[in-house]
Protein backbone atom coordinates (compact mmCIF):
# COMPACT_ATOMS: atom_id res chain seq x y z
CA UNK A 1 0.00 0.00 0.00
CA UNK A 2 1.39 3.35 -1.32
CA UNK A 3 2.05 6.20 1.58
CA UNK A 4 0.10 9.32 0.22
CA UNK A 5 2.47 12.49 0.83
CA UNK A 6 0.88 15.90 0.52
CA UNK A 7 2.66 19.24 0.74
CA UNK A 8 2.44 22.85 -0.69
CA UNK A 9 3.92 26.32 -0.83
CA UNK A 10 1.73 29.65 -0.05
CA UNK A 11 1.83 31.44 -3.14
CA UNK A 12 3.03 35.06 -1.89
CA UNK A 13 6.55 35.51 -2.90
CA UNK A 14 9.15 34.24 -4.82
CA UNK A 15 10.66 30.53 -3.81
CA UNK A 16 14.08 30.78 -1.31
CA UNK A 17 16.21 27.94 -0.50
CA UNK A 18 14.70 27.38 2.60
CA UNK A 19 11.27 26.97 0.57
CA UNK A 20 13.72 24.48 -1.38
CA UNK A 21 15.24 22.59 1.46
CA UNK A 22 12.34 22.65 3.68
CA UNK A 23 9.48 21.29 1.26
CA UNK A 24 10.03 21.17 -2.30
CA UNK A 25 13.80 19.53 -2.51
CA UNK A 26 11.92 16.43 0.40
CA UNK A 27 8.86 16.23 -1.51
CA UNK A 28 10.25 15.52 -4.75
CA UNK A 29 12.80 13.09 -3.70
CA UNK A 30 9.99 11.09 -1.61
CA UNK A 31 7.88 11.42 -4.82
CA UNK A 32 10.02 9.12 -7.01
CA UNK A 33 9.68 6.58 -4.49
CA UNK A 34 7.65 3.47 -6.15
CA UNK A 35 5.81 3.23 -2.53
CA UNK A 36 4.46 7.26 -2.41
CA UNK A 37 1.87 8.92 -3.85
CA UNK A 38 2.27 12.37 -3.67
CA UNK A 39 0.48 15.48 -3.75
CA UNK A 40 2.04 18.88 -4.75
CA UNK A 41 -0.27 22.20 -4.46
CA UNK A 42 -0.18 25.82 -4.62
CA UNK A 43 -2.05 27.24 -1.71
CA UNK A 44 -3.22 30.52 -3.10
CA UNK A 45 -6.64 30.04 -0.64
CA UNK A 46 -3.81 30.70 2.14
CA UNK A 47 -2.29 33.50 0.18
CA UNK A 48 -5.36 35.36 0.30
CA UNK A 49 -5.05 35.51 4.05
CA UNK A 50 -1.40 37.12 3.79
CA UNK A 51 -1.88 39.36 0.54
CA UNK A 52 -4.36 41.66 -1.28
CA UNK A 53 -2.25 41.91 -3.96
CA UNK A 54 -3.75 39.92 -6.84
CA UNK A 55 -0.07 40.89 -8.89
CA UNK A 56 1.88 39.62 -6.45
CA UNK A 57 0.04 36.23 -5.91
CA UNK A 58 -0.83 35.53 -10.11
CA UNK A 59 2.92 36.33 -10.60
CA UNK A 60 3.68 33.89 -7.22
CA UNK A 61 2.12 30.67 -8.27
CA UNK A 62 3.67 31.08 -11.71
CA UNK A 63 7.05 31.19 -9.97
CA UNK A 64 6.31 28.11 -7.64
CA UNK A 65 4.91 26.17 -10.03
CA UNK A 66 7.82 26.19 -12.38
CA UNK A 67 9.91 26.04 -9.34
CA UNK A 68 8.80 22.45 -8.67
CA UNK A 69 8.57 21.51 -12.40
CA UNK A 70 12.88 22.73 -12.47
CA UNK A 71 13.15 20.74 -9.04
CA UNK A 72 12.29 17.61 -10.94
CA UNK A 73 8.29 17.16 -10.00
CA UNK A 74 7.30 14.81 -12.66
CA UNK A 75 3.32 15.44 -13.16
CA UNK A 76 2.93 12.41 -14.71
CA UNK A 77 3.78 10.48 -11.13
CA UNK A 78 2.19 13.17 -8.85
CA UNK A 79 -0.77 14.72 -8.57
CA UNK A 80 0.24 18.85 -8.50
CA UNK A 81 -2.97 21.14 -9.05
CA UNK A 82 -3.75 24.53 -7.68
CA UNK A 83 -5.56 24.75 -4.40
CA UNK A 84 -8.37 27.40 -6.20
CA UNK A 85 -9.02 24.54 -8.45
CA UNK A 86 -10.40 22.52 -5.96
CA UNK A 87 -14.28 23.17 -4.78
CA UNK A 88 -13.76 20.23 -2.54
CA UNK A 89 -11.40 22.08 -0.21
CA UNK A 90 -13.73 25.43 0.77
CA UNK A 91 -16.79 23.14 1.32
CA UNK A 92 -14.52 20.97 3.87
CA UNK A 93 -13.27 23.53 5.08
CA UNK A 94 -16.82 24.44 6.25
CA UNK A 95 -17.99 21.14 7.60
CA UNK A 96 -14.42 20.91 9.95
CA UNK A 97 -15.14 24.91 11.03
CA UNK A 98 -18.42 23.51 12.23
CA UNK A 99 -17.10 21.53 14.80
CA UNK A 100 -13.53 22.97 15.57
CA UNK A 101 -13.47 24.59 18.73
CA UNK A 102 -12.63 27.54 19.64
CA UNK A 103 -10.26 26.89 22.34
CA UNK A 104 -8.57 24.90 19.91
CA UNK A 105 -7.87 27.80 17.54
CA UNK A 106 -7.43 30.17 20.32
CA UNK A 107 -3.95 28.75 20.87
CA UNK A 108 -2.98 28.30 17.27
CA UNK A 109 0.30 29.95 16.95
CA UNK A 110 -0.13 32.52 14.25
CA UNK A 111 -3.18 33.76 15.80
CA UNK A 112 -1.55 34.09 19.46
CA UNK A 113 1.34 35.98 18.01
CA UNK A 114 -0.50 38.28 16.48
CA UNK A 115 -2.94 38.94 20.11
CA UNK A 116 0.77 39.33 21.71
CA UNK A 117 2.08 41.80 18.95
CA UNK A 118 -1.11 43.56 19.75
CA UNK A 119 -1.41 43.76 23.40
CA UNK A 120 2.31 44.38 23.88
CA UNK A 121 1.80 48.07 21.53
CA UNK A 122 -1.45 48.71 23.88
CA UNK A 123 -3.99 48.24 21.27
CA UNK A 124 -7.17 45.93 20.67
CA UNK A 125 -6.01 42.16 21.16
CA UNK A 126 -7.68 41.60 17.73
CA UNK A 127 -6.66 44.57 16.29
CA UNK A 128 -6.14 44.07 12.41
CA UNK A 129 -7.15 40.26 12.91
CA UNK A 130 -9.03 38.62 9.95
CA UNK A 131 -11.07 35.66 10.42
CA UNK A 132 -8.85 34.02 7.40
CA UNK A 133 -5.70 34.21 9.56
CA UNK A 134 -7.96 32.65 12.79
CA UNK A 135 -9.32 30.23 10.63
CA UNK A 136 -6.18 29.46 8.71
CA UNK A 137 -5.48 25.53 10.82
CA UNK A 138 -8.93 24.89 9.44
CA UNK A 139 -8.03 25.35 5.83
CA UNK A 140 -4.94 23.40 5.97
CA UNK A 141 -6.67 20.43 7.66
CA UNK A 142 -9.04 20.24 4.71
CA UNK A 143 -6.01 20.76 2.52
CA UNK A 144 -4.93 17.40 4.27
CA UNK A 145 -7.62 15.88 5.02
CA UNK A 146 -9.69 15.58 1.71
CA UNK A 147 -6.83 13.51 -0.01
CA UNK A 148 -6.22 11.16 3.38
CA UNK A 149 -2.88 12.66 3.28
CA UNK A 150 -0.71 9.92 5.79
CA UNK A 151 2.53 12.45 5.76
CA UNK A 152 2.88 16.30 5.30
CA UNK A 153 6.55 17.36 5.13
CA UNK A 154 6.64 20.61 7.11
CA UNK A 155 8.87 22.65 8.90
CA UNK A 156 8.75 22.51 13.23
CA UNK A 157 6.64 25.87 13.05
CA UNK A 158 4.25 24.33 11.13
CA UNK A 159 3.37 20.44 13.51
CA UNK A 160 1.15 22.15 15.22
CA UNK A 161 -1.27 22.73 12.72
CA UNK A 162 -0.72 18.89 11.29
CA UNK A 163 -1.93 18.28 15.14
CA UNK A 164 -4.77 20.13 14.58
CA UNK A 165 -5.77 18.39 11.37
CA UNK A 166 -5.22 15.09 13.41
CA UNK A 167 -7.69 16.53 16.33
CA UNK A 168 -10.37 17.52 13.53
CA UNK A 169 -10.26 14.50 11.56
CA UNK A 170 -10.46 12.31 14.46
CA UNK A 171 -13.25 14.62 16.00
CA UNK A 172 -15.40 13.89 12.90
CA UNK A 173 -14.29 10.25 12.86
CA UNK A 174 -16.27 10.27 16.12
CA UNK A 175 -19.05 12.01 15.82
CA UNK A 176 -20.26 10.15 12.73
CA UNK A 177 -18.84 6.79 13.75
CA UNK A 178 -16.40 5.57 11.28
CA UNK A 179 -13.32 6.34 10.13
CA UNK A 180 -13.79 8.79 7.17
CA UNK A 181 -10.08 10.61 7.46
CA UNK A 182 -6.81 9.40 7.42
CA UNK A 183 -4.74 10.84 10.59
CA UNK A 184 -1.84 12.51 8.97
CA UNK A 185 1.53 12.72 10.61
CA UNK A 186 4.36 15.25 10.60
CA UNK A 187 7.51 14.40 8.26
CA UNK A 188 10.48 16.47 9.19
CA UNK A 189 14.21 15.99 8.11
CA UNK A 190 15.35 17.10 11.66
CA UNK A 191 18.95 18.78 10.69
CA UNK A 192 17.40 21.23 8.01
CA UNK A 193 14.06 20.86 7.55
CA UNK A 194 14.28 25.04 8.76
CA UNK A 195 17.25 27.24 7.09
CA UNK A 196 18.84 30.28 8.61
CA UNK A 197 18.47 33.34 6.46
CA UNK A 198 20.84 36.20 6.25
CA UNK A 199 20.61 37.79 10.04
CA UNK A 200 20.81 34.07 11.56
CA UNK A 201 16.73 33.59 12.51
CA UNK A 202 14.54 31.32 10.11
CA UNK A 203 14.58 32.54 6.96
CA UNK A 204 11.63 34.10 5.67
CA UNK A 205 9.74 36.41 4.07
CA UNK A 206 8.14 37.81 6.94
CA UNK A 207 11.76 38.72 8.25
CA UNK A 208 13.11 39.71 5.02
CA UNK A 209 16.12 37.67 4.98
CA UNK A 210 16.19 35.16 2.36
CA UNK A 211 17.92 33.38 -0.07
CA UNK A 212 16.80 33.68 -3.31
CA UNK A 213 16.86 30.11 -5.04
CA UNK A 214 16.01 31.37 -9.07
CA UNK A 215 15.49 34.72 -9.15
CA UNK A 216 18.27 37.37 -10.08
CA UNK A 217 20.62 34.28 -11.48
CA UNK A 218 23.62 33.15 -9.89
CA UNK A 219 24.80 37.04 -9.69
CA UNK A 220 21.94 37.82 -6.73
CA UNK A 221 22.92 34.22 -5.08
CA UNK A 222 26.23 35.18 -4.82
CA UNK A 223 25.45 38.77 -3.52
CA UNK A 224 22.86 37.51 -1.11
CA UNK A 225 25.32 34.68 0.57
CA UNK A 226 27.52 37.15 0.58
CA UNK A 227 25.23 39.17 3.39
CA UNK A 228 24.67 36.50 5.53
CA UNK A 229 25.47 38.27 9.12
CA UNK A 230 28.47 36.45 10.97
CA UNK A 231 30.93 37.13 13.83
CA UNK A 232 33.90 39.52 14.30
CA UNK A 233 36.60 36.91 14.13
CA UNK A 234 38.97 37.10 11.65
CA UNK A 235 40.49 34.76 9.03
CA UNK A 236 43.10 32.55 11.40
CA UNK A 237 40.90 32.61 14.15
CA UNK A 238 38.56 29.18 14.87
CA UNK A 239 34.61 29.15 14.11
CA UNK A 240 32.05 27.55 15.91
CA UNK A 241 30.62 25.59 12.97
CA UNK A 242 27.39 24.67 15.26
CA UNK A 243 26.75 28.44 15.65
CA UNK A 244 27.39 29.23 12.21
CA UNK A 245 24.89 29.91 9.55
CA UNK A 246 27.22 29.29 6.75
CA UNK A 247 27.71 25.48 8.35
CA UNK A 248 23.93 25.03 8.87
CA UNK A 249 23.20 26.09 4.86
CA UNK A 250 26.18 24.63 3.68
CA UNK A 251 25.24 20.75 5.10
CA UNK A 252 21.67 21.11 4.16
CA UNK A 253 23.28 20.90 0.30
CA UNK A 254 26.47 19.12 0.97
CA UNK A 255 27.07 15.21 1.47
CA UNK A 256 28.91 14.02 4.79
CA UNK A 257 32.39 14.39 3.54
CA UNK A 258 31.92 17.93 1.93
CA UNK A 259 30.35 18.50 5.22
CA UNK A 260 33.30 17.37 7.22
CA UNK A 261 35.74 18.87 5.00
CA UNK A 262 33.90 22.34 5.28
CA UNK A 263 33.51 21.44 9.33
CA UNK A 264 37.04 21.76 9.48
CA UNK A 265 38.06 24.57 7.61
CA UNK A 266 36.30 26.55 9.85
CA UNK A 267 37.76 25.21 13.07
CA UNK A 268 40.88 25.38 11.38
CA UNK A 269 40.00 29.65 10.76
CA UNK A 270 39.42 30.06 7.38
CA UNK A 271 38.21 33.94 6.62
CA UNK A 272 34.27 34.18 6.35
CA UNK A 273 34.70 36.02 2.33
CA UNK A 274 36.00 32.35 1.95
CA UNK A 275 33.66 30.19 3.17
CA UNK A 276 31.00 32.01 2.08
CA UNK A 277 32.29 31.76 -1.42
CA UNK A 278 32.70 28.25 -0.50
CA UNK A 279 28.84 27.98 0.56
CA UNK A 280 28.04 30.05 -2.72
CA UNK A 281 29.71 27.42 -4.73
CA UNK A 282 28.28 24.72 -3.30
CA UNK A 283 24.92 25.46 -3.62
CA UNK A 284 25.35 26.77 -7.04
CA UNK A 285 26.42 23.48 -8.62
CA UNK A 286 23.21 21.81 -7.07
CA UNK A 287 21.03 25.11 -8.30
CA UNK A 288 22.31 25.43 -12.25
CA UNK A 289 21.05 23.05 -13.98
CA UNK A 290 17.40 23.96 -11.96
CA UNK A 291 17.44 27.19 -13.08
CA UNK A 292 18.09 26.79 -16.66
CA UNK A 293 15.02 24.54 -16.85
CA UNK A 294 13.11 27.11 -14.93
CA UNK A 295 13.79 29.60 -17.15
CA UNK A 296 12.34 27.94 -19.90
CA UNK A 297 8.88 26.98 -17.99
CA UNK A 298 8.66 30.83 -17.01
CA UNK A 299 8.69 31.56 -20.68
CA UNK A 300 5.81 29.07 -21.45
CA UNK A 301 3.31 29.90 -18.84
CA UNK A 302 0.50 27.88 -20.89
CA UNK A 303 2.22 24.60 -20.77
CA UNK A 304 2.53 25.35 -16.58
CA UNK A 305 -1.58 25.57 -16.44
CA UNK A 306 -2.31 22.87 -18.62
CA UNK A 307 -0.01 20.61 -16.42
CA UNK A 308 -2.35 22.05 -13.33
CA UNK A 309 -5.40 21.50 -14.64
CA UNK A 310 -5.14 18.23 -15.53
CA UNK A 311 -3.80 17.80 -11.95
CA UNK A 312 -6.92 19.25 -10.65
CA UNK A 313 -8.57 16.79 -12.76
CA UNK A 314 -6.82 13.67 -10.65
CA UNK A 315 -6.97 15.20 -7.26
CA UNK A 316 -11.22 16.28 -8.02
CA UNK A 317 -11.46 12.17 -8.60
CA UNK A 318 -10.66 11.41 -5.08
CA UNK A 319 -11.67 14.69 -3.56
CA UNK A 320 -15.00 14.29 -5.48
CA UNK A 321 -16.40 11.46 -4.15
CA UNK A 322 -15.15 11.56 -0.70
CA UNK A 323 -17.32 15.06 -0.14
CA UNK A 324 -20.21 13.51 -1.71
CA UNK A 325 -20.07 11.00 1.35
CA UNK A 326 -19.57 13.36 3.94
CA UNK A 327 -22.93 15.32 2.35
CA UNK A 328 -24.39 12.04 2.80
CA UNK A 329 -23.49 11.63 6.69
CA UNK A 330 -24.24 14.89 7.24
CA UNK A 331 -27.94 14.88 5.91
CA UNK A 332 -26.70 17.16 2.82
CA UNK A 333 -28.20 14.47 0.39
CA UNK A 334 -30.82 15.03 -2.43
CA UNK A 335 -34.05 15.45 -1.53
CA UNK A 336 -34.64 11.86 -3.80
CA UNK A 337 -32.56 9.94 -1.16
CA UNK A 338 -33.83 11.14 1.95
CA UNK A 339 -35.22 8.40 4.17
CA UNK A 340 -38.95 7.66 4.67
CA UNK A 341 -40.17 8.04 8.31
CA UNK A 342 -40.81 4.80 10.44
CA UNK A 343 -44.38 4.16 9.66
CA UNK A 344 -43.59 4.20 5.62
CA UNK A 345 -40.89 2.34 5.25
CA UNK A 346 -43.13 -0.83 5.02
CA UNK A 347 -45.03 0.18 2.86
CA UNK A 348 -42.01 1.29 0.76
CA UNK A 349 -40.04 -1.63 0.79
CA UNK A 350 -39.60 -3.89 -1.90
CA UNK A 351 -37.43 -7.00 -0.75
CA UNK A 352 -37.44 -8.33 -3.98
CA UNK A 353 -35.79 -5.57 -5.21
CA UNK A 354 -32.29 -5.40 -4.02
CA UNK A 355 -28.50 -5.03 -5.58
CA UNK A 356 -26.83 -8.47 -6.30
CA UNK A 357 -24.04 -10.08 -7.30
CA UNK A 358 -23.44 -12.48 -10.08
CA UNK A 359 -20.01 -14.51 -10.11
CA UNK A 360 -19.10 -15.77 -13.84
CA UNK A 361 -15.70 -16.87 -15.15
CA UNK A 362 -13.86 -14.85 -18.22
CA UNK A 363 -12.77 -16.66 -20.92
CA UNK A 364 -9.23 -16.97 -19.61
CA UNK A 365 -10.42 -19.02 -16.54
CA UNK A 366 -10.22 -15.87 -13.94
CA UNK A 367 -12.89 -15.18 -11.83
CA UNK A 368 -14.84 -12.22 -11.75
CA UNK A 369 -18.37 -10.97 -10.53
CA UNK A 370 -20.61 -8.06 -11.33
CA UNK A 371 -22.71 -6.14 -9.33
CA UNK A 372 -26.27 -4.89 -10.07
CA UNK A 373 -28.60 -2.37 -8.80
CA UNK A 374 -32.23 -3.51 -8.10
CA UNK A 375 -33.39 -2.15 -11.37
CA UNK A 376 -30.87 -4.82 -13.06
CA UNK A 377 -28.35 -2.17 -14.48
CA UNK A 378 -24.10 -3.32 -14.05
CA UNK A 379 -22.65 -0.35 -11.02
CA UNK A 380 -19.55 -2.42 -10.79
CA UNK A 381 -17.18 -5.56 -12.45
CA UNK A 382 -14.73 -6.65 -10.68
CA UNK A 383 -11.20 -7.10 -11.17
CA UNK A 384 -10.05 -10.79 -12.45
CA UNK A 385 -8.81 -13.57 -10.03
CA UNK A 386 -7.31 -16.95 -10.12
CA UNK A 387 -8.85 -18.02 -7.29
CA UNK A 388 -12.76 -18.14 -6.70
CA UNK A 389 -12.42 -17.92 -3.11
CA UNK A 390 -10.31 -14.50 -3.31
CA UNK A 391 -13.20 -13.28 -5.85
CA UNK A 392 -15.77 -14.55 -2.92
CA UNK A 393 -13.82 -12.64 -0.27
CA UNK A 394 -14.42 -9.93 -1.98
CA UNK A 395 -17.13 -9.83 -3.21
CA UNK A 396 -18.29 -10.67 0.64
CA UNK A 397 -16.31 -7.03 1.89
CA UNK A 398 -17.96 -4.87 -0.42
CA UNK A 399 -21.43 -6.17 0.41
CA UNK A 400 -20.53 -5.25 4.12
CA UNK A 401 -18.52 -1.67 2.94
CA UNK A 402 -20.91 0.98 2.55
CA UNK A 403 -20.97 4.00 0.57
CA UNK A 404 -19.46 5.68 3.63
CA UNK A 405 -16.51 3.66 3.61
CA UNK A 406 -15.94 3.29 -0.18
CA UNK A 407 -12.97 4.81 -1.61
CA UNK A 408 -14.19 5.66 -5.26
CA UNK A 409 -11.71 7.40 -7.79
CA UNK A 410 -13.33 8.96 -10.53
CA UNK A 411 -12.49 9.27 -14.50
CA UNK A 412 -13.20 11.28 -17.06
CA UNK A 413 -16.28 8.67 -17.82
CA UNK A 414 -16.39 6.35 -15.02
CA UNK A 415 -15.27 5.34 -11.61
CA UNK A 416 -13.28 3.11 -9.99
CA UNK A 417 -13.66 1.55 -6.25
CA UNK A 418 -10.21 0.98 -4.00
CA UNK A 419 -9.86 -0.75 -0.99
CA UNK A 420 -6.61 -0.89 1.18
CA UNK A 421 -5.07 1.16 -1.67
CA UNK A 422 -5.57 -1.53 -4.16
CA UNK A 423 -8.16 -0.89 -7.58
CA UNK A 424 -10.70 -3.29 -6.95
CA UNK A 425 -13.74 -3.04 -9.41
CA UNK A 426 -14.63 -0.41 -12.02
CA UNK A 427 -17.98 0.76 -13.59
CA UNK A 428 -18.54 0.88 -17.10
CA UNK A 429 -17.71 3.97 -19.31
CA UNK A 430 -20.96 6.74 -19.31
CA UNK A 431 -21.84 9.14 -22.14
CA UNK A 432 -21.01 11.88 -19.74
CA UNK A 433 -20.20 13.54 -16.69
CA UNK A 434 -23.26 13.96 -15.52
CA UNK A 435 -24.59 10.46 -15.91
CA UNK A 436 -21.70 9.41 -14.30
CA UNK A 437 -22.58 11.26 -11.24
CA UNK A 438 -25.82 9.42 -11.36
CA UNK A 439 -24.34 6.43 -11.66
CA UNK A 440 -22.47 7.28 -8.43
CA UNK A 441 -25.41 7.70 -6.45
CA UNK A 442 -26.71 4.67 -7.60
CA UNK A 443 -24.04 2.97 -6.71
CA UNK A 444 -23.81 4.57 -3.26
CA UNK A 445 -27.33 3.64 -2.57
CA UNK A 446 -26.80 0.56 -3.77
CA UNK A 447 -23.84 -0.28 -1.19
CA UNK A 448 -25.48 1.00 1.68
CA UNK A 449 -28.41 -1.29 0.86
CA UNK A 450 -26.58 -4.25 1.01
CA UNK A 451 -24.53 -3.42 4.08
CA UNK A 452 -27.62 -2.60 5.73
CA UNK A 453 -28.68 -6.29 4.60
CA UNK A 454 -25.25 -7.95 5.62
């Protein structure tokens, strides 16, 4: 079973290297790995909450998307898509708001920060507080949460809101009484997963002091790493590489022997021009060949969106389906589906009526079985077996599933049902989109009605 790995970038500035080391460089390295799927977005929804300047965030997720793309993000393995793209993710949002405390966000830590910036100048605790930034651990848990995203690679500053996600998804889990979200866990690399910027503190935007990783060319990397802020000791005299900057960026690039190598120059008092030409040179022969293919996906900005819209496409298949169960739970269904009261459902029944199975063997002698709704029409063939018995286990599991606990995938003209991360059965091909969703509801009802006979 394939670990599902979701991560993104808020689309408000241009990408640093700690943007680099800290998400993207992790995410696309766990990404070629057979056993991870991974999920890439831009989170321009979060942007909104940091920016009003529509310029500034178009021109943003331009520059992060063909960040990844140079990075080596193959869109043909991942699923990378735009957060905007995905209706899924507000109305989540929504349903988690509705029962996320407000204790809970109270002590979120972006939120707090700003109520201390605010009472320590005298003013209104929620002076110049929006409800996006209070709201903000919301939006990433549906971020998370409507993929069942099991790891989120994020910096220390950021586990807390992974908690959160892990407090609201099991919250819901329990109210409705079955496990409809994944619990996602925190994936840090612990020796650089955050980067010191120029003045020694993370680095930033907020604070102003980053590394660019693209923009400006190797000309502004070399000026910038040239500003990092060090000590007054001069060349002869020994470093403290653990209190150094220059160590801390230079092993987040280097392997152990460069690292070693570089570990003792300093103790051994080389001048800080030359280990920051050093550092510059190090990260430049890992950032080159990046940067020419960025350059060329910066000049083609249509072949960028059609790569994220057919990413949208993949992640709407899962996300999709999964909301349309949680409308279900929630009571959100169409009015054709709502249950009769007690004293009609006799009269309403129809036991001869029902979904069923029908087991038949292919041509190649594998076993296989169809399932019908009660009006006789095929929701689902299953995949082929060798053995009858594995086709009868089964088939036996998805007459106890539920459309609650179904994990459909949908295609451009049909669906497909997964369980334990496996493709299971498939429906036929429909004329459209819309019958398709029709067919989905069919198919829902048609599960719950034979759990509900199991």
């Amino acid at each position: 079973m394939n670990t599902r790995v979701l991560t993104g970038i808020t689309t408000t500035g241009t990408p640093h290297l700690g943007n680099y080391v800290g998400a993207i460089r992790p995410a696309v390295e766990a990404s070629r790995r057979d056993d991870v799927d991974a999920f890439f977005f831009l989170a321009d929804y979060h942007a909104l909450i940091k920016s009003d300047d529509a310029a500034r965030i178009e021109r943003s997720r331009l520059e992060i998307a063909a960040s990844w793309l140079a990075a080596g993000l193959d869109p043909q393995r991942v699923t990378f898509y735009r957060q905007s793209d995905i209706p899924e993710i507000p109305e989540l949002t929504w349903f988690l708001t509705c029962i996320a405390s407000k204790g809970m966000l109270n002590r979120a830590h972006a939120y707090k920060a700003a109520v201390d910036k605010n009472t320590a100048a005298g003013e209104d605790p929620d002076a110049g507080i929006t409800a996006g930034l209070y709201m903000y651990p919301v939006l990433m848990a549906a971020d998370i949460l409507a993929f069942d995203a099991s790891q989120v690679p994020v910096g220390r500053d950021q586990i807390q809101h992974i908690e959160m996600a892990r407090d609201l998804g099991q919250r819901f889990n329990h109210l409705h009484g079955h496990e409809f979200f994944v619990l996602p866990e925190a994936l840090i690399e612990e020796q650089v997963a955050t980067l010191p910027g120029l003045d020694g503190r993370k680095m930033s935007k907020s604070y102003d002091n980053t590394i660019p990783l693209f923009a400006g060319g190797k000309k502004q990397l070399r000026e910038t790493i040239m500003r990092i802020v060090t000590d007054s000791r001069a060349p002869g005299e020994p470093k403290d590489p653990d209190a150094s900057a220059l160590f801390t960026l230079f092993r987040a690039f280097a392997g152990e022997a460069e690292t070693a190598a570089f570990r003792q120059a300093l103790l051994g008092g080389i001048g800080w021009g030359e280990a920051k030409q050093a550092l510059y040179e190090r990260i430049e022969a890992d950032v080159a060949p990046m940067r020419e293919r960025y350059e060329a996906l910066m000049a083609d900005p249509a072949a960028i969106e059609a790569i994220l819209r057919q990413g949208a496409q993949k992640a709407r298949a899962i996300a999709t389906p999964k909301l349309a169960a949680l409308r279900e739970v929630l009571g959100l269904r169409a009015m054709t589906t709502a249950p009769v009261r007690a004293g009609q459902a006799a009269a309403a029944a129809k036991p001869d009526k029902a979904p069923r199975f029908a087991s038949f063997r292919d041509a190649d002698g594998s076993f296989r079985f169809r399932l019908f709704s009660a009006d006789g029409e095929e929701l689902l063939l299953s995949r082929p077996f060798a053995d009858p018995k594995a086709a009868g286990a089964l088939q036996k599991r998805l007459g106890a599933l539920g459309a609650v606990a179904a994990v459909l995938q949908l295609r451009a003209q049909g669906m497909s049902l997964e369980l334990d991360g496996e493709t299971v059965a498939s429906t036929p091909d429909y004329r459209d989109e819309q019958a398709r969703d029709e067919a989905l509801a069919q198919l829902r009802a048609a599960l719950d009605q034979l759990a509900a006979q199991a």
